[in-house]
Protein backbone atom coordinates (compact mmCIF):
# COMPACT_ATOMS: atom_id res chain seq x y z
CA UNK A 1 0.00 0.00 0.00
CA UNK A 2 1.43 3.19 -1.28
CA UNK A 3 1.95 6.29 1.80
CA UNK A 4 -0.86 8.14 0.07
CA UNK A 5 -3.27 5.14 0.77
CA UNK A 6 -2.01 4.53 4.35
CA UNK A 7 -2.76 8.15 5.25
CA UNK A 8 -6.11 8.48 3.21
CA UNK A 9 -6.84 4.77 5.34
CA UNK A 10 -5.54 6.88 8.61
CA UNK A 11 -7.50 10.38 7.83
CA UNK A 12 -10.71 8.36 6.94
CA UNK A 13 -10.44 6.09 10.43
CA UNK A 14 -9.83 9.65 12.75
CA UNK A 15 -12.63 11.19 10.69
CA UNK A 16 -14.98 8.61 11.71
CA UNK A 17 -13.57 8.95 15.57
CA UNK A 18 -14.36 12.58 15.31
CA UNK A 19 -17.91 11.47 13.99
CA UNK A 20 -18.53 9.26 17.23
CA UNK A 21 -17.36 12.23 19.44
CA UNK A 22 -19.57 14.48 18.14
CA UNK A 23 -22.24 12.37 18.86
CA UNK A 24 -21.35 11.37 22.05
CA UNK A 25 -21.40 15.06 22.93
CA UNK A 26 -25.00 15.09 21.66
CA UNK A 27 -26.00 12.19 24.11
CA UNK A 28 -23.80 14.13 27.07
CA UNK A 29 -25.29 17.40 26.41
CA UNK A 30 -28.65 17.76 24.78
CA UNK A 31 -30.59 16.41 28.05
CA UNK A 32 -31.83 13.07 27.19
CA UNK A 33 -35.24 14.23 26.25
CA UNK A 34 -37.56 15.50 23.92
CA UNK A 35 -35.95 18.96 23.26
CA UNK A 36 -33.72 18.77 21.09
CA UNK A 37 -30.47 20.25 21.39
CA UNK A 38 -28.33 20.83 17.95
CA UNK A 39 -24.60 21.95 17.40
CA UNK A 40 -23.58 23.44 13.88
CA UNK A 41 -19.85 24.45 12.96
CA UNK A 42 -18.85 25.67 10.09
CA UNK A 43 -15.32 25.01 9.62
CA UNK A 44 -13.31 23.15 12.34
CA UNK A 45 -14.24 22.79 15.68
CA UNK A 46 -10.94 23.00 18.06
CA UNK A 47 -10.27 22.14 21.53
CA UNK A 48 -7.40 23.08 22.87
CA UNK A 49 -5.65 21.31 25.61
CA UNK A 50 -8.13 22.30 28.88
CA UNK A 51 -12.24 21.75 29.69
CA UNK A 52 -15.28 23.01 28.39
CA UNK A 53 -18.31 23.15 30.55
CA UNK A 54 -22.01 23.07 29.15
CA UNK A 55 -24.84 23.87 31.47
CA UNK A 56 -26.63 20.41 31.12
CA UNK A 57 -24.16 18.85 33.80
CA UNK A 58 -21.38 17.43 31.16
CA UNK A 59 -17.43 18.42 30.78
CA UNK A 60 -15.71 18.19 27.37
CA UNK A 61 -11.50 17.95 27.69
CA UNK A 62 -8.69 17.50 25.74
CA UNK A 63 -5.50 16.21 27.27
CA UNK A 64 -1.95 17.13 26.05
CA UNK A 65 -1.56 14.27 24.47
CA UNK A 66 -3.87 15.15 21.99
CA UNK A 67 -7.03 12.19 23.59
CA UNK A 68 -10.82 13.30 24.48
CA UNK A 69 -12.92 13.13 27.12
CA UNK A 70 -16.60 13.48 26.98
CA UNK A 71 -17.72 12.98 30.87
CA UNK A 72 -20.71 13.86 33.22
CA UNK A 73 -20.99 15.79 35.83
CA UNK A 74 -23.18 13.46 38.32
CA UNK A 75 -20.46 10.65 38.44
CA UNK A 76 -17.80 12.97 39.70
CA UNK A 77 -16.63 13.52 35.90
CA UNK A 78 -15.72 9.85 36.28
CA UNK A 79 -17.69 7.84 34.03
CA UNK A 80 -18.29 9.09 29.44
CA UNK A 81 -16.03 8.41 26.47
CA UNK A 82 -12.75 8.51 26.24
CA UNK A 83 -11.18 8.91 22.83
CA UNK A 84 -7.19 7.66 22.15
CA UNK A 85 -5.96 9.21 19.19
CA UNK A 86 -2.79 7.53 19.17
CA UNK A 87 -2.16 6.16 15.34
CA UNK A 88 -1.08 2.85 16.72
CA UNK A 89 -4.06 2.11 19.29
CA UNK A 90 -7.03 4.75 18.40
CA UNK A 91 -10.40 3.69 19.99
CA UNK A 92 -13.34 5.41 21.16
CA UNK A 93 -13.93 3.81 25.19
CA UNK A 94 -16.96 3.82 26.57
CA UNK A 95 -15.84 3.52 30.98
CA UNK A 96 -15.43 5.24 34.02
CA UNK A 97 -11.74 5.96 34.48
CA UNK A 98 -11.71 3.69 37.25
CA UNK A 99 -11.32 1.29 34.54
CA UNK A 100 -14.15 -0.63 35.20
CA UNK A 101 -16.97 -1.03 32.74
CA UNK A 102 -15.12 -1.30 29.48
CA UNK A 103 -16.25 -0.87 26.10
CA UNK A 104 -13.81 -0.15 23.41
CA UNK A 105 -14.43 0.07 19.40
CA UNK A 106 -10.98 -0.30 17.89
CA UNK A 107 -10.26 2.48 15.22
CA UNK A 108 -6.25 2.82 14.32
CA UNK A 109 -3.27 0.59 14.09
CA UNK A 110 -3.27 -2.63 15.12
CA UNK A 111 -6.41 -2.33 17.48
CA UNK A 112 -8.22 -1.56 13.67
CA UNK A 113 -11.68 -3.60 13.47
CA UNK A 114 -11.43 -4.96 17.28
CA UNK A 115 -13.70 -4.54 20.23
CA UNK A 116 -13.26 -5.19 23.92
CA UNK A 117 -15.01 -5.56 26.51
CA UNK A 118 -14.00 -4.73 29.71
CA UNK A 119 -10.66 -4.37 27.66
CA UNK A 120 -8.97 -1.82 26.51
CA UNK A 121 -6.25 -3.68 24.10
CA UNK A 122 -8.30 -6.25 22.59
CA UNK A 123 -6.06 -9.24 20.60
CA UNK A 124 -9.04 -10.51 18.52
CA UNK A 125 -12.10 -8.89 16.74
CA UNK A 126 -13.79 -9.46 20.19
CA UNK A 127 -12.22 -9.82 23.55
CA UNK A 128 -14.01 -10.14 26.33
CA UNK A 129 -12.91 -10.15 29.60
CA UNK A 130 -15.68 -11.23 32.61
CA UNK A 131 -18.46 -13.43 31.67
CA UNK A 132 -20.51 -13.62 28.40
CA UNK A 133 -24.26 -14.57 28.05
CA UNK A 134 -26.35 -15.60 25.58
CA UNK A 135 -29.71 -14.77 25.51
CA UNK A 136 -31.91 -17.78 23.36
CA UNK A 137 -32.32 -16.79 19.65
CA UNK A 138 -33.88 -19.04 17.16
CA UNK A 139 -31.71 -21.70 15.03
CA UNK A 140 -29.08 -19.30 12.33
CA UNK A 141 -29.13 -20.67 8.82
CA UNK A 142 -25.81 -22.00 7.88
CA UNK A 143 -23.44 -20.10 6.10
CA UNK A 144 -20.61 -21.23 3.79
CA UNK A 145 -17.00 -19.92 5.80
CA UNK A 146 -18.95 -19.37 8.61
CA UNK A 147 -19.83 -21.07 12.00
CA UNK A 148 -21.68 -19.72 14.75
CA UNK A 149 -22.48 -19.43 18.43
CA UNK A 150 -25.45 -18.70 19.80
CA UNK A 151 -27.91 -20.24 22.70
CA UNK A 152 -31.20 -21.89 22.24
CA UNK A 153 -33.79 -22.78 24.50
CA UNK A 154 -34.81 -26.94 23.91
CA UNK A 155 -37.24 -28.96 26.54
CA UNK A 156 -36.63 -25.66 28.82
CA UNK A 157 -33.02 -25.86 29.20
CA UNK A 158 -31.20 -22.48 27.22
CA UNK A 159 -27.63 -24.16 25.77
CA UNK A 160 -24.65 -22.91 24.07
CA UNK A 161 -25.41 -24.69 20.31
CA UNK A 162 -22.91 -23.77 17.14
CA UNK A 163 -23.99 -24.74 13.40
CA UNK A 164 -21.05 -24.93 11.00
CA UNK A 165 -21.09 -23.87 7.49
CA UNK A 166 -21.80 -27.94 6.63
CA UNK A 167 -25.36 -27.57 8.10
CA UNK A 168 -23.97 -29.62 11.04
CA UNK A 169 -25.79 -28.22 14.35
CA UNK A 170 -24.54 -29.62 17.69
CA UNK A 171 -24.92 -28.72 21.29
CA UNK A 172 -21.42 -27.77 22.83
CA UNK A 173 -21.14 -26.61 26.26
CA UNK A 174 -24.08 -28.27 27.94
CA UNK A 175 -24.56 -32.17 27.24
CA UNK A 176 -27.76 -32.72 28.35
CA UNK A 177 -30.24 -32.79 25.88
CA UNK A 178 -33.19 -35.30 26.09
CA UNK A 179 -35.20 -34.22 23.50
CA UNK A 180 -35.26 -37.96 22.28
CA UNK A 181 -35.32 -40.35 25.17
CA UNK A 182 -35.68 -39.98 28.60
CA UNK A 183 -32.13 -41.20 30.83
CA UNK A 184 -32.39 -43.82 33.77
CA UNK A 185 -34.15 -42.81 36.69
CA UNK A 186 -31.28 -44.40 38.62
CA UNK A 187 -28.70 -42.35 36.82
CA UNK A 188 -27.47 -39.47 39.07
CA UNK A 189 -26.27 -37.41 36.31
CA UNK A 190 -27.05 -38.23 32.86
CA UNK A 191 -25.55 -36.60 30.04
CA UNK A 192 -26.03 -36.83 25.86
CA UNK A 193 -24.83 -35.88 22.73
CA UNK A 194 -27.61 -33.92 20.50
CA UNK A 195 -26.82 -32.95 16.97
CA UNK A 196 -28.69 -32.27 13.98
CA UNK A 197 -28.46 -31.63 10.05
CA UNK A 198 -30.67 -29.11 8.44
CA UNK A 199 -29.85 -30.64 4.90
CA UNK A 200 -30.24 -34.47 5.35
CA UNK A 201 -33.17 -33.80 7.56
CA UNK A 202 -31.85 -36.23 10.59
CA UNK A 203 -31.10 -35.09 14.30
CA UNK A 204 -29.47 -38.00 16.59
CA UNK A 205 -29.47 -38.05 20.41
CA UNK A 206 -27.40 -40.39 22.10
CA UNK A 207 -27.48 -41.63 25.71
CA UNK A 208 -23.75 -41.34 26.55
CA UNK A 209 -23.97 -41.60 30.09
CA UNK A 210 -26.55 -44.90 29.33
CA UNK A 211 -23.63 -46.46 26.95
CA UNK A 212 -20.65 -45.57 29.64
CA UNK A 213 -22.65 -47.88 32.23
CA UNK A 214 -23.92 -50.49 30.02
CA UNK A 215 -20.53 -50.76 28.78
CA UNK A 216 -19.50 -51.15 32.84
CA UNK A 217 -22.01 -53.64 33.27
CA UNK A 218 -20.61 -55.84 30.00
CA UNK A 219 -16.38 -55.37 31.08
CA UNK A 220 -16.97 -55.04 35.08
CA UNK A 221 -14.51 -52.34 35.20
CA UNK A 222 -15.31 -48.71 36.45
CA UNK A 223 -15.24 -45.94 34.00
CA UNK A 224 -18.22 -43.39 35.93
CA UNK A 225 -17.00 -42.04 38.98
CA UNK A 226 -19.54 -39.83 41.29
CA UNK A 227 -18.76 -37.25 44.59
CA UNK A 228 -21.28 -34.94 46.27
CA UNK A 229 -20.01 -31.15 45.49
CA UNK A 230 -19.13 -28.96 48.82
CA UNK A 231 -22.44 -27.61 50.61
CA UNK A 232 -21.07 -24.18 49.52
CA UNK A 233 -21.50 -25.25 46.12
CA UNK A 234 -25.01 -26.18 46.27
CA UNK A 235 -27.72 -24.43 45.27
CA UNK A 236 -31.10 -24.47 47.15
CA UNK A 237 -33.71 -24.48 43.92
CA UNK A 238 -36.43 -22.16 46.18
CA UNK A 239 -33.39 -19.55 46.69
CA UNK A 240 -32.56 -19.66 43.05
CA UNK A 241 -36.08 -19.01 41.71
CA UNK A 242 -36.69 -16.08 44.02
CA UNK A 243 -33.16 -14.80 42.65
CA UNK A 244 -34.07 -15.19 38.86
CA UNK A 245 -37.26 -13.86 39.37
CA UNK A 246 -35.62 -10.96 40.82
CA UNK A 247 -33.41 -10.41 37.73
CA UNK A 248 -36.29 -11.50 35.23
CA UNK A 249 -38.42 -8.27 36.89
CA UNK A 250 -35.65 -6.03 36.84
CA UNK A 251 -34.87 -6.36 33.43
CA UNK A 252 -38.70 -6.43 32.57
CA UNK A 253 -38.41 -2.96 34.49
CA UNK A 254 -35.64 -1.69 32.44
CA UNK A 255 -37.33 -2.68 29.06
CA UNK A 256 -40.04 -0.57 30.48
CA UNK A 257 -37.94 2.49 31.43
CA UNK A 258 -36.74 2.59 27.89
CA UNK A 259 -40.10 2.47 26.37
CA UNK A 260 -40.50 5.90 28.50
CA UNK A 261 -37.70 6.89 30.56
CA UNK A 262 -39.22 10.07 31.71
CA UNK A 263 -41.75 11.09 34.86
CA UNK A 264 -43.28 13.90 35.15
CA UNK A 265 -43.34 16.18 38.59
CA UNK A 266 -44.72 19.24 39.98
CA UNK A 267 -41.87 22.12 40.09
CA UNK A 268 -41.45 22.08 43.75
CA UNK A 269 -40.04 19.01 43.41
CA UNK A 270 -38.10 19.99 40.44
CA UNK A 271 -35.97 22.97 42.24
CA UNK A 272 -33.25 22.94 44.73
CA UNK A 273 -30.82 25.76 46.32
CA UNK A 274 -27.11 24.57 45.41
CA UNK A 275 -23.82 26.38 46.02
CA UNK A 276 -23.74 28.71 43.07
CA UNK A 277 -20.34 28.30 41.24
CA UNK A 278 -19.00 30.23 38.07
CA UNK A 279 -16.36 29.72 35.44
CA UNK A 280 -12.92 31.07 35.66
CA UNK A 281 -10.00 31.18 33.75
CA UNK A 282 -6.39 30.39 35.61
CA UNK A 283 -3.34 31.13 34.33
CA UNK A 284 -0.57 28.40 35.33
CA UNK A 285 3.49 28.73 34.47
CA UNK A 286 4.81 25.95 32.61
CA UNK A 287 7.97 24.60 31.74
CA UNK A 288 8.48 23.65 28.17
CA UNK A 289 10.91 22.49 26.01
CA UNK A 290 12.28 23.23 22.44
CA UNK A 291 15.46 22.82 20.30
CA UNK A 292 18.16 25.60 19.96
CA UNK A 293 19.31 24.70 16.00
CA UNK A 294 22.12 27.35 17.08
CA UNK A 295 23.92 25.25 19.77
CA UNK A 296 22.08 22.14 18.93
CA UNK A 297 20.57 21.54 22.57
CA UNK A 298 17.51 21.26 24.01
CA UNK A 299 16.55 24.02 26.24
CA UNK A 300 13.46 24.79 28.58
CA UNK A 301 11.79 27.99 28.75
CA UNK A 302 8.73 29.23 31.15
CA UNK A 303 5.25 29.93 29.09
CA UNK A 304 1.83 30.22 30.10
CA UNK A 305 -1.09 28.09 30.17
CA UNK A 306 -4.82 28.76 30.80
CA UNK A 307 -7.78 26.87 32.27
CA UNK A 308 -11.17 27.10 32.85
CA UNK A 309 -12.43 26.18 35.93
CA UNK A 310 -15.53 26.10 38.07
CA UNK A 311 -15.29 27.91 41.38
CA UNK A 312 -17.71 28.44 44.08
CA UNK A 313 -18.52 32.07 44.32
CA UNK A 314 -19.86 32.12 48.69
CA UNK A 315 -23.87 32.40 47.32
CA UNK A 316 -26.55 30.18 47.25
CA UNK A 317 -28.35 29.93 43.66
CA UNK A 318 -31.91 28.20 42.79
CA UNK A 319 -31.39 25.56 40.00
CA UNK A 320 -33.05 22.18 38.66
CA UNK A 321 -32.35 19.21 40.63
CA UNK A 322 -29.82 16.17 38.90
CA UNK A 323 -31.43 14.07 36.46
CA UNK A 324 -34.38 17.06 35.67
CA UNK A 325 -35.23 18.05 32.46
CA UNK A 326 -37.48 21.33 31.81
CA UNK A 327 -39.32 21.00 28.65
CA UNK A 328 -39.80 24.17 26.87
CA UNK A 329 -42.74 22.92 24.21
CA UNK A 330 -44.84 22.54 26.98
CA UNK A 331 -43.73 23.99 30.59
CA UNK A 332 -44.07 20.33 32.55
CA UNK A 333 -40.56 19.10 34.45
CA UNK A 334 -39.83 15.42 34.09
CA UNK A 335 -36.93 13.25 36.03
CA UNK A 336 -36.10 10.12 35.05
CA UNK A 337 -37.68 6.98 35.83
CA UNK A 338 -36.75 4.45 38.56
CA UNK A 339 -37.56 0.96 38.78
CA UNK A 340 -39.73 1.64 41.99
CA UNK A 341 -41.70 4.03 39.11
CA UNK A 342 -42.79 0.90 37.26
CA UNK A 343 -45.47 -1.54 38.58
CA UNK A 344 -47.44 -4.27 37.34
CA UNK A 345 -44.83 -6.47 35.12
CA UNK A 346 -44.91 -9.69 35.19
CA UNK A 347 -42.85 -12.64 34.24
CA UNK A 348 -42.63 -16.18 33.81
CA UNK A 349 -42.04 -18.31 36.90
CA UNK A 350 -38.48 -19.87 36.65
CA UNK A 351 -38.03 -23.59 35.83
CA UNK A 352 -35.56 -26.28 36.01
CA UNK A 353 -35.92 -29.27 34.11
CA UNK A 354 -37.67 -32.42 34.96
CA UNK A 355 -34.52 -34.61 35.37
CA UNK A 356 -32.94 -32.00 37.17
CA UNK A 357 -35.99 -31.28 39.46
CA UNK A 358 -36.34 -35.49 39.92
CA UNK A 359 -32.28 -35.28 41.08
CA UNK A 360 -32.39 -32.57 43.76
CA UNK A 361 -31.38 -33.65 47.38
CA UNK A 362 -33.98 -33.83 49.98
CA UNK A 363 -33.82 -30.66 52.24
């Protein structure tokens, strides 16, 4: 690839990290609601080294090294998007600076085309770090140079299933699909192998854990071997619905929240007195560094460097609670929702299969 290329590649990749900042400005800025707030430059929009305040609550910085930060107010400025401009590692992050909460979209160099999660130098196209799960999706069509992942719900058990670009479909992290026969009462924990063939129109289920001990019973030889776990590794079934029930409302909740996130209240509850602060500009010395051509040495000299800052000014100032929105188009405040704000969801009870169910210990 010619230079020209490589920094057309480059300018294009940085454009479309500019892009995402933009909008993530939007998102910090505009209020979350139904007025709409708009930003229009003609030209090029530069931020030097320092912060930018905007009255909805949000902070906009550049460091010296040239990276953004888009961050809100109500976490402390601790939590937005963070945007590395470095050529060899460009992103856009999506965290609290903590470190915690990870997302990163890979942009530059070799992080180009990769995203992390909960990782900021991802090695693959995805790399997670934590736990991953699958929520149950119908069956994926195969797809020639492609297999996939995905989980599937069968006889009320959700598994991990993959399908490979041969139409071959087979369960792969959890063996214990029934769907055919039914295992041994008097086997303690039965396990299978499920697979089937979308183009030669067979599935096949096979009693593994039925073939292991028949086989046993044929040689006399040993080749199951079976130990209770440790109590602290046991789970009581009642405890476990009442905790997935738990999750199943929250998120049932949540999927309401975003359906209409907003609540509207009566502006005495909309109002509080805070300590009024205003924005000043400091002037810092700074020591900085340049080369003398003459004597061929590096040399420091002193210049100056401003920042704006928010200072207290000593009075007490009347101002819209965190989190509330004034809407212009029709006078009404609004905060956001909580999950004590939604009622009446409901969800299915939680269920364990019947050969589970038929296996649990006597409490």
């Amino acid at each position: 690839m010619t230079t020209a290329l490589k920094s057309a590649h480059r300018f294009v990749r940085f454009r479309l990290v500019e892009m995402l900042f933009v909008l993530a400005i939007l998102w910090f800025c505009g209020g979350g609601g139904a007025s709409a707030q708009s930003v229009e430059v003609k030209g090029d929009l530069k931020l030097s080294s320092g912060d930018f305040y905007s009255d909805k609550g949000a902070r906009i910085r550049s460091s010296a090294s040239g990276d953004y930060y888009c961050e809100k107010s109500d976490s402390g400025y601790s939590e937005g998007v963070y945007i590395k401009t470095d050529q060899s590692y460009g992103g856009v992050a999506f965290r609290d600076y903590a470190g915690n909460g990870v997302a990163f979209v890979g942009c530059a160099g070799a992080n180009h085309g990769r995203f992390g999660i909960n990782n900021e130098w991802p090695s693959e196209a995805l790399d997670v770090y934590g736990v991953a799960a699958f929520c149950a999706q119908s069956t994926p069509d195969a797809a020639t140079g492609k297999a996939k992942l995905w989980a599937e719900t069968i006889s009320g058990t959700t598994e991990l299933r993959c399908r490979d670009s041969a139409g071959n479909q087979a369960v792969t992290l959890s063996p214990h699909n029934f769907s055919l026969y039914q295992p041994a009462a008097n086997d303690p924990l039965p396990w299978s192998y499920y697979a089937e063939n979308c183009f030669i129109g067979k599935k096949v289920n096979v009693d593994m854990s039925g073939a292991v001990r028949a086989l046993e019973r044929l040689t006399g030889q040993q080749f199951i071997y079976v130990a209770d776990l440790p109590t602290s590794k046991v789970v009581n079934v009642d405890d476990w619905k009442a905790k997935e029930t738990e999750r199943l409302t929250t998120e049932a909740k949540l999927r309401e929240i975003d359906k209409d996130p907003w609540v509207e209240i009566p502006f005495a509850q909309a109002w509080e007195e805070v300590d009024e602060v205003e924005t000043r500009v400091e002037t810092h010395a700074v020591t900085k560094y340049c080369v003398n051509w003459d004597t061929m040495k590096v040399e420091s000299y002193q210049d100056e460097q401003t920042q704006k800052v928010l200072a207290p000014t000593g009075r007490r100032a009347k101002a819209l609670k965190a989190g509330v929105r004034f809407d212009e188009t029709n006078g009404k405040f609004f905060r956001k929702r909580t999950l004590d704000d939604v009622t009446g969801v409901s969800v299915p009870e939680p269920t364990l299969p019947q050969y589970v169910l038929t296996r649990v210990p006597a409490h």
